[in-house]
C-alpha atoms as a PDB file:
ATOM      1  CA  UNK A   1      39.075-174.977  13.274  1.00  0.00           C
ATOM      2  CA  UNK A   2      39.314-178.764  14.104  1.00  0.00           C
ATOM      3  CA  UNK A   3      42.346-179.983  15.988  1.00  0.00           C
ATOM      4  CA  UNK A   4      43.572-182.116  12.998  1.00  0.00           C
ATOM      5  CA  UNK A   5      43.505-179.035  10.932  1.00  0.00           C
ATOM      6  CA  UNK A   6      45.518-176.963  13.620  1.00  0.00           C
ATOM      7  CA  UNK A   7      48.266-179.245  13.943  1.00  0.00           C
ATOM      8  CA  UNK A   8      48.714-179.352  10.274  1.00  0.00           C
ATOM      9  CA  UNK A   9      48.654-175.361  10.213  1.00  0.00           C
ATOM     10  CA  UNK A  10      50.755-175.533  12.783  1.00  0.00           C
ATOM     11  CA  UNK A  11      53.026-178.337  11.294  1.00  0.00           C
ATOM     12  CA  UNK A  12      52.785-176.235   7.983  1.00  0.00           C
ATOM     13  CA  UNK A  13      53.697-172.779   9.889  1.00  0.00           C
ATOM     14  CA  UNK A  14      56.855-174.419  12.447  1.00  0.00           C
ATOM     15  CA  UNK A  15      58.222-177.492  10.277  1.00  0.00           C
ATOM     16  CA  UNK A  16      61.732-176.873   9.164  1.00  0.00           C
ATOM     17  CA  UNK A  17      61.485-178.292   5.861  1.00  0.00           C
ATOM     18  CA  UNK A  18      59.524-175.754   4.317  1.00  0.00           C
ATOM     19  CA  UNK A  19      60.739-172.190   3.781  1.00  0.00           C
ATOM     20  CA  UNK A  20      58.752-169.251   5.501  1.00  0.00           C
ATOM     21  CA  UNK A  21      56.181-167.616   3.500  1.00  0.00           C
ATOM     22  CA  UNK A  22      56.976-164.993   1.772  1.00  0.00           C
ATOM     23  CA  UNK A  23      55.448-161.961   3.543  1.00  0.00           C
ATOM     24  CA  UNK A  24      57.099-163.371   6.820  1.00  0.00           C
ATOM     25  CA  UNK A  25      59.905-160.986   7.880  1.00  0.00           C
ATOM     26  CA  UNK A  26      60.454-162.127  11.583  1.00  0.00           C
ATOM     27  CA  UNK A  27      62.988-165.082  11.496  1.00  0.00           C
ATOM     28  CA  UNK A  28      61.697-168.707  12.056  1.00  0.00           C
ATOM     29  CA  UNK A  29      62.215-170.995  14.934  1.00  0.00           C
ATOM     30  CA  UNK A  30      64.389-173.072  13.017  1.00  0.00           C
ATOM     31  CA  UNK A  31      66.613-169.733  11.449  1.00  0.00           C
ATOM     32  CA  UNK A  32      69.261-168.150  13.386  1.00  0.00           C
ATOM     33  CA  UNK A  33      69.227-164.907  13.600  1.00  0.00           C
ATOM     34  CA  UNK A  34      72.551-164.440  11.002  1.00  0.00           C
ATOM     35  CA  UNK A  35      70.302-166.017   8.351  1.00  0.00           C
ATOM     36  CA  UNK A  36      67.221-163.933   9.147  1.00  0.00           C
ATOM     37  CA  UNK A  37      69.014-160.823   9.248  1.00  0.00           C
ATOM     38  CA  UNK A  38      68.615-159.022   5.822  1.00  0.00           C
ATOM     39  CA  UNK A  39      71.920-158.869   3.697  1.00  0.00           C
ATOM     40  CA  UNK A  40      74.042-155.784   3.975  1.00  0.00           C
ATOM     41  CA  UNK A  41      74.616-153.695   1.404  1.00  0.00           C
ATOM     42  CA  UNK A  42      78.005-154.772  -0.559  1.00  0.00           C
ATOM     43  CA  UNK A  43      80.566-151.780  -0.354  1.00  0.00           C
ATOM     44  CA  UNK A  44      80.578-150.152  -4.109  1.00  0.00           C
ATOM     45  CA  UNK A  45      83.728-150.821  -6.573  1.00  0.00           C
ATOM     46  CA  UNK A  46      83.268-147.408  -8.341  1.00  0.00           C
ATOM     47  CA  UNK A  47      83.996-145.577  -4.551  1.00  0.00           C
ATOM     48  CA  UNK A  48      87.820-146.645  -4.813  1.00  0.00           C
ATOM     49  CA  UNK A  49      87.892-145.818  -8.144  1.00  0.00           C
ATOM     50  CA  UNK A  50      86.221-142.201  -7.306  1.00  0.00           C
ATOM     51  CA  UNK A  51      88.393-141.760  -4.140  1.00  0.00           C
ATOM     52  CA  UNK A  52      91.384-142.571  -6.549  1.00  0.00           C
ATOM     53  CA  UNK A  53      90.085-140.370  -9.244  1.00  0.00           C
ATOM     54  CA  UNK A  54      90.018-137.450  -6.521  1.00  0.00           C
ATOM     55  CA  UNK A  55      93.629-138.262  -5.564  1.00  0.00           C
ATOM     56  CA  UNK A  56      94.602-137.464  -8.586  1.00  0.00           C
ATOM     57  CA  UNK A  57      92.962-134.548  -9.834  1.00  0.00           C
ATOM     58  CA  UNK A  58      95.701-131.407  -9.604  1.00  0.00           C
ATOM     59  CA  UNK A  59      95.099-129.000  -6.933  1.00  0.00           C
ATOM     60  CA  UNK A  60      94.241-125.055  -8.311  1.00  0.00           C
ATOM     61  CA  UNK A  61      97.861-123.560  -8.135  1.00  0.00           C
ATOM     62  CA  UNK A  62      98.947-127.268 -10.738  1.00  0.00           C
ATOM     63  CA  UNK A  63      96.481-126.671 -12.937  1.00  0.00           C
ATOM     64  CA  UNK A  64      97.290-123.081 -13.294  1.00  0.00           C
ATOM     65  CA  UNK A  65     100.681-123.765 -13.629  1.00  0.00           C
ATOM     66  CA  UNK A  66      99.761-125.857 -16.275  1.00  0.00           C
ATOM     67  CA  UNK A  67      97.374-123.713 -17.736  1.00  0.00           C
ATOM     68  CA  UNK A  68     100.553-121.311 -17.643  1.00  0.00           C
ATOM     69  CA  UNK A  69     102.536-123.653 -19.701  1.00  0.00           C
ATOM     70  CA  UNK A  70     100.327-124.212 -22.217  1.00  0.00           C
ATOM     71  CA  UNK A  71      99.606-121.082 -22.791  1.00  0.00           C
ATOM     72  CA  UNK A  72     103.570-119.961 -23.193  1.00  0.00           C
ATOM     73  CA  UNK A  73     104.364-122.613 -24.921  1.00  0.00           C
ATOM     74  CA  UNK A  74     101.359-121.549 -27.832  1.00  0.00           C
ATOM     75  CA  UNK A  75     102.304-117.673 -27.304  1.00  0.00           C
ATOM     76  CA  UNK A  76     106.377-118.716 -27.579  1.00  0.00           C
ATOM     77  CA  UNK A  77     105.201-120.630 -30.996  1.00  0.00           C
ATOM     78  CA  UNK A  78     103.073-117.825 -32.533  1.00  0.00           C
ATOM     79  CA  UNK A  79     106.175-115.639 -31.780  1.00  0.00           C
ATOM     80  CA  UNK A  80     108.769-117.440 -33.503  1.00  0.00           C
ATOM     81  CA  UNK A  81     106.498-118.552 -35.963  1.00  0.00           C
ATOM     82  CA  UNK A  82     108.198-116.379 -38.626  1.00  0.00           C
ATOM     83  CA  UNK A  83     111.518-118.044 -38.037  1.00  0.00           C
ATOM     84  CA  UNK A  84     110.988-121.366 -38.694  1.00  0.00           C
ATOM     85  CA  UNK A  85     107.528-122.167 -40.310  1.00  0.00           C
ATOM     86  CA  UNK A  86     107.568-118.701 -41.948  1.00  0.00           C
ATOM     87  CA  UNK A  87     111.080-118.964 -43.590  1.00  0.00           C
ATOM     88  CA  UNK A  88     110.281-122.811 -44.953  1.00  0.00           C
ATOM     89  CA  UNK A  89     106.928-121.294 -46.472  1.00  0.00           C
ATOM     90  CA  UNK A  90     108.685-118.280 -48.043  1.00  0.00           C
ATOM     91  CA  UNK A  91     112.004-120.852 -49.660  1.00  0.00           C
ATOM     92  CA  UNK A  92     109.556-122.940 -50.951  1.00  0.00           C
ATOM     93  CA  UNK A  93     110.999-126.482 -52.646  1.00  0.00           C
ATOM     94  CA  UNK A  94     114.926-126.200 -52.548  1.00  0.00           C
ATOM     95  CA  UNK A  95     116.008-126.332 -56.639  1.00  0.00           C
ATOM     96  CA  UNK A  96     118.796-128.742 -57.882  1.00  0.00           C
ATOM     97  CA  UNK A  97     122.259-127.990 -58.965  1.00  0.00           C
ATOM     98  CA  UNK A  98     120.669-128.132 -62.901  1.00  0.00           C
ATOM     99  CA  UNK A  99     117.467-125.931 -62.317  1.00  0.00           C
ATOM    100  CA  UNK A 100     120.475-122.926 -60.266  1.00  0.00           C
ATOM    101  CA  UNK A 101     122.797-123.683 -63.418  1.00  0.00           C
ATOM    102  CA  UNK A 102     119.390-122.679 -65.524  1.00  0.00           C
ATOM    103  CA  UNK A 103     118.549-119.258 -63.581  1.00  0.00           C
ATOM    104  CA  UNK A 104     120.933-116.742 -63.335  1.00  0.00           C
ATOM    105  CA  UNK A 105     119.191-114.799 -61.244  1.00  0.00           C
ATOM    106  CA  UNK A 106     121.042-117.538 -58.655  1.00  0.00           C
ATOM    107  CA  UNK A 107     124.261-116.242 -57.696  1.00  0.00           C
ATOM    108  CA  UNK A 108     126.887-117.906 -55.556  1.00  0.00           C
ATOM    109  CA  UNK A 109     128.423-116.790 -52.178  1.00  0.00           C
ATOM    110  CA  UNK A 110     132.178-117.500 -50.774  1.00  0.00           C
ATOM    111  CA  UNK A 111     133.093-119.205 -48.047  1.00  0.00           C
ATOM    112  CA  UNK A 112     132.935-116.489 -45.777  1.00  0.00           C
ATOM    113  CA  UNK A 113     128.937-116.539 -46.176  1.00  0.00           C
ATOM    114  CA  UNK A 114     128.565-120.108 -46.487  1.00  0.00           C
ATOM    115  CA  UNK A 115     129.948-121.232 -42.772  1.00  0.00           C
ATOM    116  CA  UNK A 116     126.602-122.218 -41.215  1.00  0.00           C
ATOM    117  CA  UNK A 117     125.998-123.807 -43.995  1.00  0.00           C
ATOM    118  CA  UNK A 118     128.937-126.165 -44.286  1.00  0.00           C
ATOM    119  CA  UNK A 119     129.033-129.474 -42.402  1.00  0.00           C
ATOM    120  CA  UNK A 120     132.877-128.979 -42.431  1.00  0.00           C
ATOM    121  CA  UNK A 121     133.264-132.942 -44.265  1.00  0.00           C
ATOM    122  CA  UNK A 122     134.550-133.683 -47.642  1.00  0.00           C
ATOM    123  CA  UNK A 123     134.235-131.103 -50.292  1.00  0.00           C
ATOM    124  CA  UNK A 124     132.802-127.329 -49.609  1.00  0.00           C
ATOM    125  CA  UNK A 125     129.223-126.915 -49.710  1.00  0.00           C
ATOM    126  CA  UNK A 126     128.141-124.368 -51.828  1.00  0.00           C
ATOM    127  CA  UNK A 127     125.186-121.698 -51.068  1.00  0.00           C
ATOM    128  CA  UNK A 128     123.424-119.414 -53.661  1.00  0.00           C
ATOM    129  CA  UNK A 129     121.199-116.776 -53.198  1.00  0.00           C
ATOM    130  CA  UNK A 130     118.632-115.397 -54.837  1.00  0.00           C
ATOM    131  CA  UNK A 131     116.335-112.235 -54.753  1.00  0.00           C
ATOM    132  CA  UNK A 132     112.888-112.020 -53.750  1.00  0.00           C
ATOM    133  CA  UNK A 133     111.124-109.380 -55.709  1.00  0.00           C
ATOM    134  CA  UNK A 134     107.462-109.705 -53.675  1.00  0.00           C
ATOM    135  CA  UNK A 135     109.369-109.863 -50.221  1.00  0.00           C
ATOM    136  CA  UNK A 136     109.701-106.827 -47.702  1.00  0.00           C
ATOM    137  CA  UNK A 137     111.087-103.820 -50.036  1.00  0.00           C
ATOM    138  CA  UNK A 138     112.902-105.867 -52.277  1.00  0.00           C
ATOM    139  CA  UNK A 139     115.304-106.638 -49.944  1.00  0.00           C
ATOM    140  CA  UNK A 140     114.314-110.680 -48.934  1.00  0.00           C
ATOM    141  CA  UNK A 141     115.622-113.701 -50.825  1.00  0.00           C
ATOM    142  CA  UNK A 142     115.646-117.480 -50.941  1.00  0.00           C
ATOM    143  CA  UNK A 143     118.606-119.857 -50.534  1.00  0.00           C
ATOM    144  CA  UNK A 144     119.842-122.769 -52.027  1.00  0.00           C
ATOM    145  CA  UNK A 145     122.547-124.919 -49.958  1.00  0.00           C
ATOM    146  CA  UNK A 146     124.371-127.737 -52.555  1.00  0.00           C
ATOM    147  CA  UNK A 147     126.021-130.937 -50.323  1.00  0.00           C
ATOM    148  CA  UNK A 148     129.819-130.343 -51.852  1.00  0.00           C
ATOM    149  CA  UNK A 149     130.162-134.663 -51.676  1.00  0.00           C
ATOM    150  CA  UNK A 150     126.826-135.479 -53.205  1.00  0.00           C
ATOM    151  CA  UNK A 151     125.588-132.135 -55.221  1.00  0.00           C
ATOM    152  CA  UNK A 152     122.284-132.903 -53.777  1.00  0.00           C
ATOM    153  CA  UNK A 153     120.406-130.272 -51.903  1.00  0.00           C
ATOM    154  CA  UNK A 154     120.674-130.179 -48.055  1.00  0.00           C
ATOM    155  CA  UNK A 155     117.115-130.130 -47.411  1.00  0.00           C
ATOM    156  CA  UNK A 156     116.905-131.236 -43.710  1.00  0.00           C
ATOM    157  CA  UNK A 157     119.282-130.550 -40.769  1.00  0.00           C
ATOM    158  CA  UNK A 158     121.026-127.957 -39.176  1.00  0.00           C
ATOM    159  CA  UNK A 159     122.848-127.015 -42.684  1.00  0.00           C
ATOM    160  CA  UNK A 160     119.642-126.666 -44.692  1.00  0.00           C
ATOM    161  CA  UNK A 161     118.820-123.740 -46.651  1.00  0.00           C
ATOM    162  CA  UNK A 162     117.261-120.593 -44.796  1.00  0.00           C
ATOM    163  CA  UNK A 163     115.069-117.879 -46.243  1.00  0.00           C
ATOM    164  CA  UNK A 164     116.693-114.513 -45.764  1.00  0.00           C
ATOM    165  CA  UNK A 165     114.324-111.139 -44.687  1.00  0.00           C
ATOM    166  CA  UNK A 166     117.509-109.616 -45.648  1.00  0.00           C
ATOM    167  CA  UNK A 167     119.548-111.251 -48.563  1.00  0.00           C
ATOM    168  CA  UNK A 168     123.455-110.466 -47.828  1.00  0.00           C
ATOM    169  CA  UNK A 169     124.810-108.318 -50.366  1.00  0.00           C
ATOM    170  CA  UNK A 170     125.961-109.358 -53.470  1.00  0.00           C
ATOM    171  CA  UNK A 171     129.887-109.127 -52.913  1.00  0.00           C
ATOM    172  CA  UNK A 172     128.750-110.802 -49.422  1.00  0.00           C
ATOM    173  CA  UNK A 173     131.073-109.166 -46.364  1.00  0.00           C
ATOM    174  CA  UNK A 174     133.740-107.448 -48.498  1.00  0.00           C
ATOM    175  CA  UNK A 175     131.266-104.981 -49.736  1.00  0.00           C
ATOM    176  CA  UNK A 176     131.864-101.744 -47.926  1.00  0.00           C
ATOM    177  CA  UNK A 177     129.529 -99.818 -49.734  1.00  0.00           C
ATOM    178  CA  UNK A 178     126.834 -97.370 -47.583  1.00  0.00           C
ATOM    179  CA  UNK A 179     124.451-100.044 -49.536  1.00  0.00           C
ATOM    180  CA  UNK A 180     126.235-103.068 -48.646  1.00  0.00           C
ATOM    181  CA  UNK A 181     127.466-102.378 -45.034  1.00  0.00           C
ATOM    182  CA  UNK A 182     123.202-102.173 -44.402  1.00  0.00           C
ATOM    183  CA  UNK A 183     122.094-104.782 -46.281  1.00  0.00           C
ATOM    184  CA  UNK A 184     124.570-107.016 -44.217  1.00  0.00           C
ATOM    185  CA  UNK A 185     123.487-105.937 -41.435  1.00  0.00           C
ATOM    186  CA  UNK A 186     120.745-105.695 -41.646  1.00  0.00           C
ATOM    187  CA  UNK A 187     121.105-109.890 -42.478  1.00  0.00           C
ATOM    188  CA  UNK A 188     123.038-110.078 -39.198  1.00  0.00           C
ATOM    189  CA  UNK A 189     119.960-108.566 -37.555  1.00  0.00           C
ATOM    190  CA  UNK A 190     116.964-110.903 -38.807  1.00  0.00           C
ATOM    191  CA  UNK A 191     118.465-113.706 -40.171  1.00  0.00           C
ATOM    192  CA  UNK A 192     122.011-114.173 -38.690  1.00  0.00           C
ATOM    193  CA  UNK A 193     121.556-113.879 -35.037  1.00  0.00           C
ATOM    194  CA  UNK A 194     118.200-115.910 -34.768  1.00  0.00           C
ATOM    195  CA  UNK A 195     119.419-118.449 -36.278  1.00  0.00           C
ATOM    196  CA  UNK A 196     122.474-118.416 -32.974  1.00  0.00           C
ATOM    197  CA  UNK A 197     119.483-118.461 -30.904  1.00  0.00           C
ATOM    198  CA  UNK A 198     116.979-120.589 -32.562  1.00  0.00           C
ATOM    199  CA  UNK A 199     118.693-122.187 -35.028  1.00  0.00           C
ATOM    200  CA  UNK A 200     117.255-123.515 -38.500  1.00  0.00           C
ATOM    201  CA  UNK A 201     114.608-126.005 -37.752  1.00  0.00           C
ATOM    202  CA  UNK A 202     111.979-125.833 -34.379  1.00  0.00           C
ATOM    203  CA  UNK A 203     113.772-127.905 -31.303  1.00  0.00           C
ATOM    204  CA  UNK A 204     116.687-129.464 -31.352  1.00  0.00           C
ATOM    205  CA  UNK A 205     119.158-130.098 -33.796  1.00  0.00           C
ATOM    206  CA  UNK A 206     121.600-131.261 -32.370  1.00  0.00           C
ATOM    207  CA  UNK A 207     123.528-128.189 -31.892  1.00  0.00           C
ATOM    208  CA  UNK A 208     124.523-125.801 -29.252  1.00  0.00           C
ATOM    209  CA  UNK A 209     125.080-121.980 -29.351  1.00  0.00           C
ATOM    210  CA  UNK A 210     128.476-121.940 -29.900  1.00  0.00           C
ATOM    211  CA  UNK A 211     128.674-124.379 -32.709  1.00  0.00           C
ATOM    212  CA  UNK A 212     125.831-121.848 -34.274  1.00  0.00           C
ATOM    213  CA  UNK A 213     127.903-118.772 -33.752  1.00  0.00           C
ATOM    214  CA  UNK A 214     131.351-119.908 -34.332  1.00  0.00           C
ATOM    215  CA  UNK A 215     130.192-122.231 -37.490  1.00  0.00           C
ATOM    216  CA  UNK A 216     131.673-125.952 -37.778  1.00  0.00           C
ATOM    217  CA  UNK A 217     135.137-125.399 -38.652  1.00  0.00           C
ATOM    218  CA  UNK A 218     135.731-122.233 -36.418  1.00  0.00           C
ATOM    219  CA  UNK A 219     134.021-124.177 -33.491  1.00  0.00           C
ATOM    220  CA  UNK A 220     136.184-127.112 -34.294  1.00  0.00           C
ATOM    221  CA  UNK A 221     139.678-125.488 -34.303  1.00  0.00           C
ATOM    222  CA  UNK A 222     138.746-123.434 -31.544  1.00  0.00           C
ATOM    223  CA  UNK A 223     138.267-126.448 -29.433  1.00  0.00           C
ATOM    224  CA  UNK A 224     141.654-127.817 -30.910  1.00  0.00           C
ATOM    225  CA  UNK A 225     142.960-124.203 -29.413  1.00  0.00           C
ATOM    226  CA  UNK A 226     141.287-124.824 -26.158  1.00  0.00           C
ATOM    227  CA  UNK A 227     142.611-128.554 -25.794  1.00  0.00           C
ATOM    228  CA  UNK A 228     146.105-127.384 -26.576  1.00  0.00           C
ATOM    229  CA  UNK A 229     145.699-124.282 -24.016  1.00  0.00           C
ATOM    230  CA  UNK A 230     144.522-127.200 -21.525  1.00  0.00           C
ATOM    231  CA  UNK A 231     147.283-129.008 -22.360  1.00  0.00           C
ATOM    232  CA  UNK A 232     149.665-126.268 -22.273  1.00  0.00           C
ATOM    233  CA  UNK A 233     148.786-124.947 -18.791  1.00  0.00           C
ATOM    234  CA  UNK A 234     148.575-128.720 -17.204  1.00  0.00           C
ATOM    235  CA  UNK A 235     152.281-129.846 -18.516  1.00  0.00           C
ATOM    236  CA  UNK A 236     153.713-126.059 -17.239  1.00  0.00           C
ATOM    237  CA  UNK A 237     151.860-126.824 -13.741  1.00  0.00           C
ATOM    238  CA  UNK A 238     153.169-130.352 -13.492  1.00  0.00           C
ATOM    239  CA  UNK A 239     156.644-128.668 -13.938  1.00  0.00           C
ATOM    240  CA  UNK A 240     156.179-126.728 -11.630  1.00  0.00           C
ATOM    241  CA  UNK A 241     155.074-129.058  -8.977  1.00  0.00           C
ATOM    242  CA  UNK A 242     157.822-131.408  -9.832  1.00  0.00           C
ATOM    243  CA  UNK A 243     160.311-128.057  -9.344  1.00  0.00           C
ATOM    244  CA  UNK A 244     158.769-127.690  -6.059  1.00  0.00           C
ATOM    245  CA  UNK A 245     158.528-131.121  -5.153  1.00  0.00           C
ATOM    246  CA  UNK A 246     162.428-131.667  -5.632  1.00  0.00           C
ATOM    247  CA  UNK A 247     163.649-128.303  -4.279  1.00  0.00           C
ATOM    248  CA  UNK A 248     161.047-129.256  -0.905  1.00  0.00           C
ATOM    249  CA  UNK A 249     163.372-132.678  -1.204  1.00  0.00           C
ATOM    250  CA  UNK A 250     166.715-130.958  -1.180  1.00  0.00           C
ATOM    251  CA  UNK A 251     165.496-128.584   1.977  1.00  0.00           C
ATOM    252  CA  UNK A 252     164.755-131.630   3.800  1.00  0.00           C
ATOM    253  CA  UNK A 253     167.820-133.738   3.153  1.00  0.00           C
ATOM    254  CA  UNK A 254     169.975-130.453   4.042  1.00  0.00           C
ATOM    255  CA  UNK A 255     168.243-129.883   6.923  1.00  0.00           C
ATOM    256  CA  UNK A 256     168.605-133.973   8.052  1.00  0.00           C
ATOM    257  CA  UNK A 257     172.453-133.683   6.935  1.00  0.00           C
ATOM    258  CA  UNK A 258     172.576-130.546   9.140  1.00  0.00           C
ATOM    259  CA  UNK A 259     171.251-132.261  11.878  1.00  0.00           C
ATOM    260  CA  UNK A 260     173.094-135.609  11.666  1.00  0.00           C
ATOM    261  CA  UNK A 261     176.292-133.229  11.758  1.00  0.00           C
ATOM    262  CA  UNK A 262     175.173-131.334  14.418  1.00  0.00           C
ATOM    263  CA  UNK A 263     174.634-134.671  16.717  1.00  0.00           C
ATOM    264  CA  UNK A 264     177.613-135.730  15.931  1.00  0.00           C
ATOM    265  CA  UNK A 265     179.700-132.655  17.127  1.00  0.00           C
ATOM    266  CA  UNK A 266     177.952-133.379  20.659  1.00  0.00           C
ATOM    267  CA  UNK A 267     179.088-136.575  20.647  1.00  0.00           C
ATOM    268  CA  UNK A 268     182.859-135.506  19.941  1.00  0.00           C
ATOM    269  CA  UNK A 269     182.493-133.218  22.526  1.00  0.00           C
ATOM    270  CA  UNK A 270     181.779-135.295  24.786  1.00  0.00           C
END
């Protein structure tokens, strides 16, 4: 190779304004070692979001506890099924005052039998019965509840009407035959006391277990009773305490006067 030719290869090979070939991997005269060095690998975004991820996800006992819940919370609703799904399916659509009026298979039950049904404002609700020939033994039937201010059915709410497994009998709680002291109780027993626990639609309604055992008006003027007990018992302690507070006021001003007198005497004495 001819010296002209060498100093352009090497010209070519160590001038700075051309970029190293392509296969080169060692770092040029004119590149500092930062630039030659090959780029490090950039730190991936999904590894936060996997270490987060793994945060996150429950630990064994959580996820059985959940598991747990879940698994209640279906068995509790296949349980009670027949209380609330079950009755609404077995009522069917609640009939008007005109279409009871047209069946007299309908019949209508005092006031006695209509407490849970009564939202204790206005005019008396009324609530009919009637008998279910295709339930349990004869002995179900399906309910009607009338709104005493509107004469529209109650159809929602804790006041709506309820199928009964066991329809009350028919002169409702004065009937003390063998056959009527059963079928009420036997009312009391599947349709009466779940509805204290559970009451008439799934969840809340807005009312607590008192209100559902006592009935509106009952749970009403028993809290009157209890506010006038309260009442009662706080204006007979506070006349007590003002008793004692005065007679603790006369002891002390007979036992100053006592004393005064007593000081006095020395002083005579003397």
């Amino acid at each position: 190779m001819g010296p002209e030719l060498r100093r352009g290869h090497e010209k070519e090979k160590l001038s700075p304004f051309l970029p190293p070939p392509d296969h080169a991997h060692q770092p040029s005269l004119w590149s500092s070692a930062k630039a030659a060095a090959p780029p490090a690998t950039a730190p991936s975004a999904e590894a936060p979001a996997e270490a987060h991820q793994a945060e996150k996800k429950p630990g064994l006992l959580s996820s059985l506890w959940e598991g747990a819940k879940g698994l209640g919370s279906k068995a509790y609703h296949g349980l009670t099924d027949w209380n609330f799904e079950g009755r609404d399916a077995h009522n069917g659509k609640a009939p008007s005052q005109e279409d009871i009026n047209k069946d007299p298979s309908w019949r209508l039950m005092g006031p006695k039998e209509t407490i849970y049904h009564d939202n204790n404002r206005g005019a008396a609700e009324r609530k009919y019965v009637k008998d279910d020939p295709g339930s349990f033994m004869g002995l179900g039937g399906k309910e009607a509840v009338i709104d005493g201010d509107t004469g529209k059915n109650m159809e929602a709410g804790p006041y709506q009407a309820t199928y009964n497994y066991v329809n009350p009998a028919k002169g409702g709680m004065a009937d003390l035959s063998l056959g009527g002291i059963g079928r009420n109780l036997g009312h009391l027993a599947l349709d009466v006391i779940p509805y204290w626990f559970g009451g008439t639609v799934r969840g809340d309604e807005g009312t607590t277990f008192g209100q559902r055992m006592l009935g509106p008006e009952n749970y009403k003027k028993a809290g009157e009773k209890w506010d006038g007990a309260k009442s009662w018992a706080s204006d007979k302690i506070g006349s007590v305490g003002k008793g004692i507070k005065a007679g603790w006021h006369g002891l002390t001003d007979w036992v100053g006067g006592k004393a005064e007198d007593h000081s006095a005497d020395k002083e005579h004495e003397q």
